[in-house]
Protein backbone atom coordinates (compact mmCIF):
# COMPACT_ATOMS: atom_id res chain seq x y z
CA UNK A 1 69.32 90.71 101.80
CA UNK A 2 70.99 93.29 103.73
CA UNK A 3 74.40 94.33 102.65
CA UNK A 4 77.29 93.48 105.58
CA UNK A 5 80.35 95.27 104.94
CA UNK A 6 82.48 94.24 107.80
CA UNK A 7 85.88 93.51 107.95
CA UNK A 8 85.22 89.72 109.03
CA UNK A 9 82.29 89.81 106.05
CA UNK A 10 84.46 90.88 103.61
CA UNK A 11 87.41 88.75 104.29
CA UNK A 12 85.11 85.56 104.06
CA UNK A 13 84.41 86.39 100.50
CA UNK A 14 87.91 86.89 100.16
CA UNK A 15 89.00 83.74 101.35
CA UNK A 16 85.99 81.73 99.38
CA UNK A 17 87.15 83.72 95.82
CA UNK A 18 90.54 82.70 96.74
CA UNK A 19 90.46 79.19 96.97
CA UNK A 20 89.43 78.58 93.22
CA UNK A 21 91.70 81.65 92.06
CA UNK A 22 94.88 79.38 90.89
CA UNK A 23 92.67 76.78 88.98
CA UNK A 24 90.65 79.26 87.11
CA UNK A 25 94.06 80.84 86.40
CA UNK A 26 95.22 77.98 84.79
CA UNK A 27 92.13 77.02 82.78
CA UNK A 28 91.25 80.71 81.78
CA UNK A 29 87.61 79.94 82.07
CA UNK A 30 84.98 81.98 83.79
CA UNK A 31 85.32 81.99 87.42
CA UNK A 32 81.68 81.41 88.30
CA UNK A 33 82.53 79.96 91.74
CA UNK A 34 84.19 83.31 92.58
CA UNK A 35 81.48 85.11 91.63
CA UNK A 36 78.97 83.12 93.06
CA UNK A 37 80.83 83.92 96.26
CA UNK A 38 80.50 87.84 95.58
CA UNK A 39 77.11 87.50 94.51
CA UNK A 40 75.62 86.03 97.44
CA UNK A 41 77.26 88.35 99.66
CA UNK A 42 75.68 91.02 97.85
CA UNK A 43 78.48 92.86 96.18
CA UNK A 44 78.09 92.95 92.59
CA UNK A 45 74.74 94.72 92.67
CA UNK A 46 76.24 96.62 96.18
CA UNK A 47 75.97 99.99 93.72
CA UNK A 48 72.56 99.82 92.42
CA UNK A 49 70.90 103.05 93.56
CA UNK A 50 68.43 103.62 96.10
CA UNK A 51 66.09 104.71 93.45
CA UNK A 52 66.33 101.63 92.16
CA UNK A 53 65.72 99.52 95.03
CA UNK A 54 69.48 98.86 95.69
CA UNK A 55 71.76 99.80 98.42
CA UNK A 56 73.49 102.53 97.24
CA UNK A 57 77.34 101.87 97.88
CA UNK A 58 78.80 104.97 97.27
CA UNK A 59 82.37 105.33 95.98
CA UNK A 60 84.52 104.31 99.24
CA UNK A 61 82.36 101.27 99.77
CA UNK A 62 82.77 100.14 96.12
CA UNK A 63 86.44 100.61 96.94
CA UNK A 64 86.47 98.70 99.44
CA UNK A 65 84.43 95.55 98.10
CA UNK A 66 86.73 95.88 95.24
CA UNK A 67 90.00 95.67 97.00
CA UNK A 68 88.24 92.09 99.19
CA UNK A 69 87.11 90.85 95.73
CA UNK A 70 90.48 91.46 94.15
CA UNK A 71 92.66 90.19 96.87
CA UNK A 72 90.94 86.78 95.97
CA UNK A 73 91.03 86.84 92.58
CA UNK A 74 91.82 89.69 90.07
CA UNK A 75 89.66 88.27 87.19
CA UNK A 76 86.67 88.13 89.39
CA UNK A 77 87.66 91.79 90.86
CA UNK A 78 87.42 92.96 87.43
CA UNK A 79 84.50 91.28 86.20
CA UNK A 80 82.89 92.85 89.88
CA UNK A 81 84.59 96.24 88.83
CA UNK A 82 82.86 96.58 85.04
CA UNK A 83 79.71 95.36 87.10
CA UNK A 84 79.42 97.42 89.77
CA UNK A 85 80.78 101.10 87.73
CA UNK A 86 78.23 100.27 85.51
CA UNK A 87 75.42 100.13 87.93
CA UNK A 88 76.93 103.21 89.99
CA UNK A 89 76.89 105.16 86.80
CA UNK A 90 73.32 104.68 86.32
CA UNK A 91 72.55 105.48 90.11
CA UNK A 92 74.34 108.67 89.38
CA UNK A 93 72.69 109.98 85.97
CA UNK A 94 70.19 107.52 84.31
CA UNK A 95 70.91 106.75 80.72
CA UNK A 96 69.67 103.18 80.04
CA UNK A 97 66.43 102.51 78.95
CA UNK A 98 64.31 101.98 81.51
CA UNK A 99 62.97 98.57 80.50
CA UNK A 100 66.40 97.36 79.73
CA UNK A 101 67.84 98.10 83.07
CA UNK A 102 64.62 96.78 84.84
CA UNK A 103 65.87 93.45 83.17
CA UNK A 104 69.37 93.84 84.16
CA UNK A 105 67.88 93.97 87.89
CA UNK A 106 65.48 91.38 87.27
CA UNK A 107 68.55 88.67 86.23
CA UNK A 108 71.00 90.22 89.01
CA UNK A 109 68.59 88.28 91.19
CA UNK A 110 68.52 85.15 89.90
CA UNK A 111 72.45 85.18 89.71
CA UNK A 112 75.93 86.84 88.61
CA UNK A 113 75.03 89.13 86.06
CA UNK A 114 78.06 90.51 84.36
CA UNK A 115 78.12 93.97 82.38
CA UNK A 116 80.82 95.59 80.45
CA UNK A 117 81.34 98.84 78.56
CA UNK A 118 83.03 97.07 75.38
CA UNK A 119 85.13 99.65 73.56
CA UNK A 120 88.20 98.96 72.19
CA UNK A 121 88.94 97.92 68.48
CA UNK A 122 91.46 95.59 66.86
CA UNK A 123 92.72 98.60 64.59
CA UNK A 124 91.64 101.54 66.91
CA UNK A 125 93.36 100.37 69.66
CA UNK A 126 92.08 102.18 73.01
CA UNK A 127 89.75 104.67 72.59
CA UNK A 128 91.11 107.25 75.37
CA UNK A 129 93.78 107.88 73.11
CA UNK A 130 91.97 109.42 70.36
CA UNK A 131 89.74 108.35 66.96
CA UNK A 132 86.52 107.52 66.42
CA UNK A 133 84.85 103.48 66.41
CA UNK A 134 84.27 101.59 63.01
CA UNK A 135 81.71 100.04 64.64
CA UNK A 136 78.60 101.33 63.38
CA UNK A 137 74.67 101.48 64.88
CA UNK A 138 72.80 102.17 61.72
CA UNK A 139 69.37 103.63 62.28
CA UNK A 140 66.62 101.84 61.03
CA UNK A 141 62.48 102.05 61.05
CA UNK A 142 62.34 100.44 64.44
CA UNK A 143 65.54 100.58 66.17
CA UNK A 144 69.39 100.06 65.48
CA UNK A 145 71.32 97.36 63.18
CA UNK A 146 75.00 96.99 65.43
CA UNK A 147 77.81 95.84 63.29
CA UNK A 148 81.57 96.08 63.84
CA UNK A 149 84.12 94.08 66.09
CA UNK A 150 85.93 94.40 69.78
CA UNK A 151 88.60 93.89 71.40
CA UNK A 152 89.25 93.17 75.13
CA UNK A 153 85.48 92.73 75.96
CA UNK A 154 86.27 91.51 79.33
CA UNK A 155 83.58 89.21 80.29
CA UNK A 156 82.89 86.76 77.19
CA UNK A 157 80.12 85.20 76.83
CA UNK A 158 79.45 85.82 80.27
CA UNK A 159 78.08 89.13 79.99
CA UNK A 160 74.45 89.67 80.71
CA UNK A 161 74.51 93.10 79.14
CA UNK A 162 77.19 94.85 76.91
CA UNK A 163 77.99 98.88 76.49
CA UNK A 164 79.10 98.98 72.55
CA UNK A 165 81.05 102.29 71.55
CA UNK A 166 79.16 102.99 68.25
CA UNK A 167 78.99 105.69 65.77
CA UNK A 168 75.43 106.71 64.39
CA UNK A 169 74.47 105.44 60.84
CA UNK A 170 71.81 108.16 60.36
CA UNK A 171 69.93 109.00 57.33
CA UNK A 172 69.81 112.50 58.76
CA UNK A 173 73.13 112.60 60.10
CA UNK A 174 75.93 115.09 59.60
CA UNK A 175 78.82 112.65 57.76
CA UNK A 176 81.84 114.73 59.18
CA UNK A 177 80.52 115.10 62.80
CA UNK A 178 78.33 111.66 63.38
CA UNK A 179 76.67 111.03 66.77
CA UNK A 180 78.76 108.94 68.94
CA UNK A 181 77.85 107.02 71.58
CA UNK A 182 76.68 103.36 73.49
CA UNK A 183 74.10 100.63 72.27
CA UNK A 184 73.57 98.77 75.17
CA UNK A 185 72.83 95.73 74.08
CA UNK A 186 71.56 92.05 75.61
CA UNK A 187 74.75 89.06 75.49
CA UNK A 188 71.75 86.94 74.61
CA UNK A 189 71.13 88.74 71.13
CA UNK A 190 71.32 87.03 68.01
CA UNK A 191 74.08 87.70 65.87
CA UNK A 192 77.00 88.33 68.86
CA UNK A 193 79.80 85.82 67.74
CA UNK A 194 82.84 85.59 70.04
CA UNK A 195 86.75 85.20 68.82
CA UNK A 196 88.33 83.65 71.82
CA UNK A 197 92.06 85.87 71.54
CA UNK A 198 92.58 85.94 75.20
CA UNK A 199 95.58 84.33 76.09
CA UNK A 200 97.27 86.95 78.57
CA UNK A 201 100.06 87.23 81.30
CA UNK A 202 97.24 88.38 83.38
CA UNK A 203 93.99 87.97 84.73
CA UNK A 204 93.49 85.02 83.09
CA UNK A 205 90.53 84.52 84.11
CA UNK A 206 88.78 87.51 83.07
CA UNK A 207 87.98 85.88 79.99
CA UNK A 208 88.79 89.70 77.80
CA UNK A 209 88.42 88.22 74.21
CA UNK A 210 87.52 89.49 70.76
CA UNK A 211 83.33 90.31 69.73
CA UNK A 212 81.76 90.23 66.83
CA UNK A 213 78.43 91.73 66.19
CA UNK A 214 76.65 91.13 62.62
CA UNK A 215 73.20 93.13 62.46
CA UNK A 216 72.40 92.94 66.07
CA UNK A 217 68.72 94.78 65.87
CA UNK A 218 68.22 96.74 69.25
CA UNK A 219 65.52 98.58 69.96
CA UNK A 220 65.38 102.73 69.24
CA UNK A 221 66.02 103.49 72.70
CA UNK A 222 69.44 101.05 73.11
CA UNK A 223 71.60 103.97 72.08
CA UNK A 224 72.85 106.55 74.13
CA UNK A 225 74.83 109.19 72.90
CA UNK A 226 77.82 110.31 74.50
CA UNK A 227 78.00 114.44 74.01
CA UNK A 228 80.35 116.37 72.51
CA UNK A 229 82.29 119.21 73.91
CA UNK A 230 81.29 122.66 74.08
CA UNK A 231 83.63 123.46 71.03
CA UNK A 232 82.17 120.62 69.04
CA UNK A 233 84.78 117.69 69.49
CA UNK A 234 84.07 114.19 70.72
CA UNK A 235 86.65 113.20 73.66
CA UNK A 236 86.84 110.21 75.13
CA UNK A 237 85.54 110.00 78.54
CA UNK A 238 87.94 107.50 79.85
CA UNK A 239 91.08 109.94 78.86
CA UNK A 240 91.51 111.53 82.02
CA UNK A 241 90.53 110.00 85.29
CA UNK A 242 87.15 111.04 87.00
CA UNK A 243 84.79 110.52 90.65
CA UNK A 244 84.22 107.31 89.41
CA UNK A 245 87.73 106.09 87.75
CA UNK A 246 88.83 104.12 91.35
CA UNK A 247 87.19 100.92 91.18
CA UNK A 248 90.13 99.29 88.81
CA UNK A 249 93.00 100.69 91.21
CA UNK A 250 91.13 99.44 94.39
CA UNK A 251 90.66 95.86 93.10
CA UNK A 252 94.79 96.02 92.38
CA UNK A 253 95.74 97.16 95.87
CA UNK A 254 93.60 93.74 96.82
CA UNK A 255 96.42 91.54 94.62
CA UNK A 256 98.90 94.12 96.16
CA UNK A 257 97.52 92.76 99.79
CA UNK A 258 97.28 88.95 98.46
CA UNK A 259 101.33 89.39 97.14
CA UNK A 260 102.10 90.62 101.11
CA UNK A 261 100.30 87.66 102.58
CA UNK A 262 101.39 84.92 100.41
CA UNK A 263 105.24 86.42 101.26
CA UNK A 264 104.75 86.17 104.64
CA UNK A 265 103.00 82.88 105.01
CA UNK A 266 106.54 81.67 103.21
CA UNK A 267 108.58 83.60 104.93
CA UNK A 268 106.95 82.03 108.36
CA UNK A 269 107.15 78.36 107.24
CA UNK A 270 110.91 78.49 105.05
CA UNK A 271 113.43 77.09 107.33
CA UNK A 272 116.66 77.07 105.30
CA UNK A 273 119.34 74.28 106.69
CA UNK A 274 122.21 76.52 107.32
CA UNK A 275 119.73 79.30 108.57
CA UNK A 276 118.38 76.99 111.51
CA UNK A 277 115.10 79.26 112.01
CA UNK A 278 112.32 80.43 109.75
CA UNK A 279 113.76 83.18 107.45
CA UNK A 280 110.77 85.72 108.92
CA UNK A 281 113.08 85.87 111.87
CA UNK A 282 115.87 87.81 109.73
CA UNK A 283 116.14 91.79 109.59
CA UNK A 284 116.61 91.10 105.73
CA UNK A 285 113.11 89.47 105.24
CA UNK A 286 111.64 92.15 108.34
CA UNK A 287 112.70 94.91 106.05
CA UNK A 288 111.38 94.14 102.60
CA UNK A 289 108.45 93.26 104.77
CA UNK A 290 108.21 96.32 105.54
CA UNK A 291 109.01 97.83 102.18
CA UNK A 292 106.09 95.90 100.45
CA UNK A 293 103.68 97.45 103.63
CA UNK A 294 104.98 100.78 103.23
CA UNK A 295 104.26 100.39 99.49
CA UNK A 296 100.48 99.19 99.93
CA UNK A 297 99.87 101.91 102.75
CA UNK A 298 100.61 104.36 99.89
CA UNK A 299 98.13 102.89 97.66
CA UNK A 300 95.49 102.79 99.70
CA UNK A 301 96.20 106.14 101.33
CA UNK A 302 96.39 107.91 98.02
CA UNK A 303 92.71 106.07 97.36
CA UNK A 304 90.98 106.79 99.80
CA UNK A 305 92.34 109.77 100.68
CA UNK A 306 91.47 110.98 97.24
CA UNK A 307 87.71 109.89 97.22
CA UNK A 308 87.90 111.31 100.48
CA UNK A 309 88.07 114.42 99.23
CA UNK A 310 86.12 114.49 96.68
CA UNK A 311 83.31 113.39 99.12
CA UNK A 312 84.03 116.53 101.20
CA UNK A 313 83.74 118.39 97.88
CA UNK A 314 87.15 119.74 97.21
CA UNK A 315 87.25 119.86 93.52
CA UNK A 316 90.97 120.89 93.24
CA UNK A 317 91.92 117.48 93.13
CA UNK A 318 90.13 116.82 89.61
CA UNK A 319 92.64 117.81 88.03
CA UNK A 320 95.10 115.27 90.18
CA UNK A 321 92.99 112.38 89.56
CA UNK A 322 95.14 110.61 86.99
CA UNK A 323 98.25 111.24 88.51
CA UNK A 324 96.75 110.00 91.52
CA UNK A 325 95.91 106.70 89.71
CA UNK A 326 99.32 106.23 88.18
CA UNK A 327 101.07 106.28 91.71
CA UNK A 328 98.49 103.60 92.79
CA UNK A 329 99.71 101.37 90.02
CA UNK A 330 103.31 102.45 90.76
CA UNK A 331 102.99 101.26 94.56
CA UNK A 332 100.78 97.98 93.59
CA UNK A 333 103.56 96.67 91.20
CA UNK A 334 106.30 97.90 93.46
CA UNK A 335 105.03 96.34 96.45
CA UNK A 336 104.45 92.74 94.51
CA UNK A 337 107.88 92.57 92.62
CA UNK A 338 109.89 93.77 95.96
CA UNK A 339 107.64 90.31 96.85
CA UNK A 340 108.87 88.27 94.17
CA UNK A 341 112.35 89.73 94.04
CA UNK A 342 113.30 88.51 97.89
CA UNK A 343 112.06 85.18 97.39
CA UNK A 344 114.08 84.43 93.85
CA UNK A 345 112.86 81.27 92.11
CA UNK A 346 109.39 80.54 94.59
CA UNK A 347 108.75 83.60 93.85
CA UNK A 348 108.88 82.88 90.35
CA UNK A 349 107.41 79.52 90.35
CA UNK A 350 103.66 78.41 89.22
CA UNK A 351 103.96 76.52 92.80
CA UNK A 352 103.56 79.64 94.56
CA UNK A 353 100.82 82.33 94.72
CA UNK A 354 103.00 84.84 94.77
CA UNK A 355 103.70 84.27 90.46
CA UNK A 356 100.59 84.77 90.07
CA UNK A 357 100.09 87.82 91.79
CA UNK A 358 102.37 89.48 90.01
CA UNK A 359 101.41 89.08 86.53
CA UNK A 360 97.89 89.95 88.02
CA UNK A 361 99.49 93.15 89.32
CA UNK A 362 101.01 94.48 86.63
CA UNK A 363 97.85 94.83 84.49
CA UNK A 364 96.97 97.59 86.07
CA UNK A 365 98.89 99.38 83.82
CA UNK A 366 96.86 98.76 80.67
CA UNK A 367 93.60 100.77 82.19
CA UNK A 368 93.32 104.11 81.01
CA UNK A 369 94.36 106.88 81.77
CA UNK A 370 97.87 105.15 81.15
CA UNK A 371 100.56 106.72 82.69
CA UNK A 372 102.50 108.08 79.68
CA UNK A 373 99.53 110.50 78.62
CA UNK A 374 99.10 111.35 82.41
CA UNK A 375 102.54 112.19 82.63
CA UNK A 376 102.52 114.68 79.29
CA UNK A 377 99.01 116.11 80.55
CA UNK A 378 100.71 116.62 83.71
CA UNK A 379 103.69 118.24 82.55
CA UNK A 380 101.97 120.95 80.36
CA UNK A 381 99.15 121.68 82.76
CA UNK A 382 102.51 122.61 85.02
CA UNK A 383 104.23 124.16 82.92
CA UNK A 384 101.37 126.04 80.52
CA UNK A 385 98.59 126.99 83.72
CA UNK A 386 97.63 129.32 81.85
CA UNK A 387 95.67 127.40 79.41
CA UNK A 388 94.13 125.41 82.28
C-alpha cells in the first residue's frame, strides 16, 4: 500500500486512535484498536528502509506520524515510537540478523507488530545514567542462554520482538571489560515470563511492565554488541540525545495539540449563568488560548527546526540536541497545565480529556536524556569548552 501522509490522512488516524484512547486508559490494556488504526494506514512500518522493501520515512516524516499518532493516544504513540526507531535504526546501519528481521517484516504484514529496546533494571535503574546490566547472555555451543530481569519494557506481551541490554557470558571473555550489547530476541520464546508492575499516572496504556527471562536460547547471531569508546569505556548510547532521539518528543507535542483542542471545544460549549455567553468569548480564555499555542509553536519549531538542520548537515547542533529536547518537554507540559490550570476542577476531572492529557504529558520527562544531566552537561561544556 502506498504511504499517504497528508494532513486530512493523518488526522483520520488521529481521530480513529482517539476514540478508544479514554477506555484503554482506564483498563490499561493493550490498545490494539489504536494500533490497528496506525497499522492500516501504514505508519508503524512507515520507517522500514528502501533496502528493505519499505518506504523509507526519514526523520521529519517519522515526526510527523508520531505527533498524529500521539495526539490520539500517547500509549499507542509510544508503542508506534519504539516501533518505528527501531526499524529506522536498521534502515540506517544494519545490525539484526538478517533472518530475524526478515521475520519481523514478514509478521508486520499480517498485523501490529510491536518492538522495543528493553533496557532498564529494577536495581540499575536507567541505563543512560551509568553501570553496566545484570542481565547476562551466556555463550553457549550453539547460541546464547538470556537470563536476568526488566523493567519498563513498554509493550508487554505485545511485543513481537524485544532488544535485551545484555552483558557477554564468554568463556573467552575479559571479566573486567565484558562485551556489552543487545540479544534481540522473539516475544514468542520460551522462558519470557511477565510481572505485570505497571500501574502509572501515565500512558496507561502502554502496558511498560516488569520481564523476566530464564534461559531464553537464541541463536549465535541474536547478539549485537554495542562498542566501546575509543578510550575503552562502555557509554550508554541513550545519554545524550542523537539524529534519531525525536520520535518520543514528537509523539508529546501530539498530547500537547490534543490538551489545546479538548480546551477549546470546552471553552466553545461552557456557558456560565452569570456569564450569559460561551466563556471562549472572554479576553481571559483568548489569552491562555493563546499562551498554550504559543507554547506548542515552540515545540514544534524547536523539532523540526532541529531535524531541519541536521538534514541540511549542520553538525553544530549535535551538541544542542539534548537541550533541544528538554525545552520540548518544557513547552509540552507548559502548554497542557496552562490547559488544566484555566479550567480548575474539569480540568481536573476523569470526565474530561483534558486530565488525561496531562498526566500523558508529563511523562515525557522520564525519557532520557533527562533534563537534570542535560542541564550539568550543558553547564560544563559552557563553562569548560575547552575540553569539548
Amino acid at each position: 500500500m502506498s504511504l499517504d501522509l497528508s494532513e486530512e490522512a493523518l488526522a483520520k488516524v488521529t481521530a480513529e486512535i482517539a476514540a478508544t484512547a479514554a477506555q484503554f486508559d482506564r483498563t490499561a490494556e493493550l490498545p490494539w484498536p489504536g494500533l490497528w488504526a496506525a497499522h492500516n494506514a501504514g505508519l508503524l512500518t512507515a520507517s522500514v528502509g528502501r533496502q528493505f522493501g519499505g518506504p523509507g520515512a526519514g526523520p521529519r516524516e517519522i515526526a510527523r506520524i508520531l505527533t498524529a499518532i500521539g495526539e490520539g493516544d500517547a500509549s499507542v504513540g509510544l508503542l508506534a515510537a519504539n516501533t518505528l526507531l527501531t526499524h529506522a535504526a536498521q534502515a540506517a546501519a544494519p545490525t539484526w540478523p538478517a533472518e530475524t528481521y526478515g521475520d519481523l517484516l514478514r509478521r508486520s504484514k499480517d498485523g501490529p507488530a510491536l518492538v522495543n529496546a528493553v533496557r532498564a533494571e529494577p536495581e540499575l535503574g536507567a541505563p543512560a545514567r551509568g553501570g553496566l546490566p545484570k542481565t547476562t547472555a551466556t555463550r553457549t555451543g550453539g547460541g546464547w542462554v538470556l537470563n536476568g530481569r526488566k523493567a519498563y519494557a513498554t509493550g508487554g506481551a505485545g511485543l513481537a520482538y524485544h532488544v535485551v541490554w545484555a552483558v557477554a557470558d564468554e568463556p573467552d571473555g575479559d571479566p573486567e571489560r565484558p562485551r556489552v550489547g543487545h540479544v534481540v530476541v522473539a516475544g514468542d520464546r520460551p522462558g519470557i515470563t511477565w510481572v505485570d508492575t505497571w500501574d502509572h499516572l501515565g500512558l496507561r496504556a502502554s502496558n511498560t511492565h516488569d520481564v523476566v527471562y530464564t534461559d531464553v536460547h537464541v541463536p549465535a547471531d541474536a547478539f549485537v554488541e554495542i562498542p566501546r569508546g575509543p578510550d575503552g569505556v562502555y557509554r550508554d548510547p541513550a545519554a545524550a540525545a542523537g539524529p534519531g532521539s525525536f520520535g518520543h518528543p514528537a509523539l508529546y507535542i501530539g498530547v500537547a495539540r490534543a490538551a489545546r483542542a479538548a480546551f477549546a471545544a470546552f471553552a466553545r460549549e461552557r456557558v456560565p449563568a452569570a456569564l450569559g455567553r460561551p466563556i471562549a468569548q472572554t479576553e481571559r480564555i483568548q489569552a491562555v488560548a493563546g499562551e498554550i499555542d504559543l507554547q506548542i509553536v515552540t515545540a514544534e519549531t524547536l523539532l523540526h527546526g532541529a531535524l531541519l538542520r541536521l538534514e541540511a548537515g549542520d553538525r553544530s547542533i549535535l551538541p544542542e540536541l539534548s537541550a533541544v529536547k528538554v525545552a520540548i518537554a518544557r513547552a509540552v507540559i507548559a502548554a497542557t497545565q496552562t490547559a488544566v490550570a484555566a479550567l480548575g476542577n474539569p480540568g481536573l476531572s476523569r470526565h474530561h480529556a483534558l486530565e488525561r492529557h496531562l498526566r500523558d504529558a508529563l511523562c515525557i520527562r522520564v525519557h532520557p536524556p533527562q533534563e537534570d544531566t542535560v542541564l550539568l552537561a550543558s553547564g560544563r561544556r559552557i563553562l569548560n569548552p575547552e575540553k569539548d
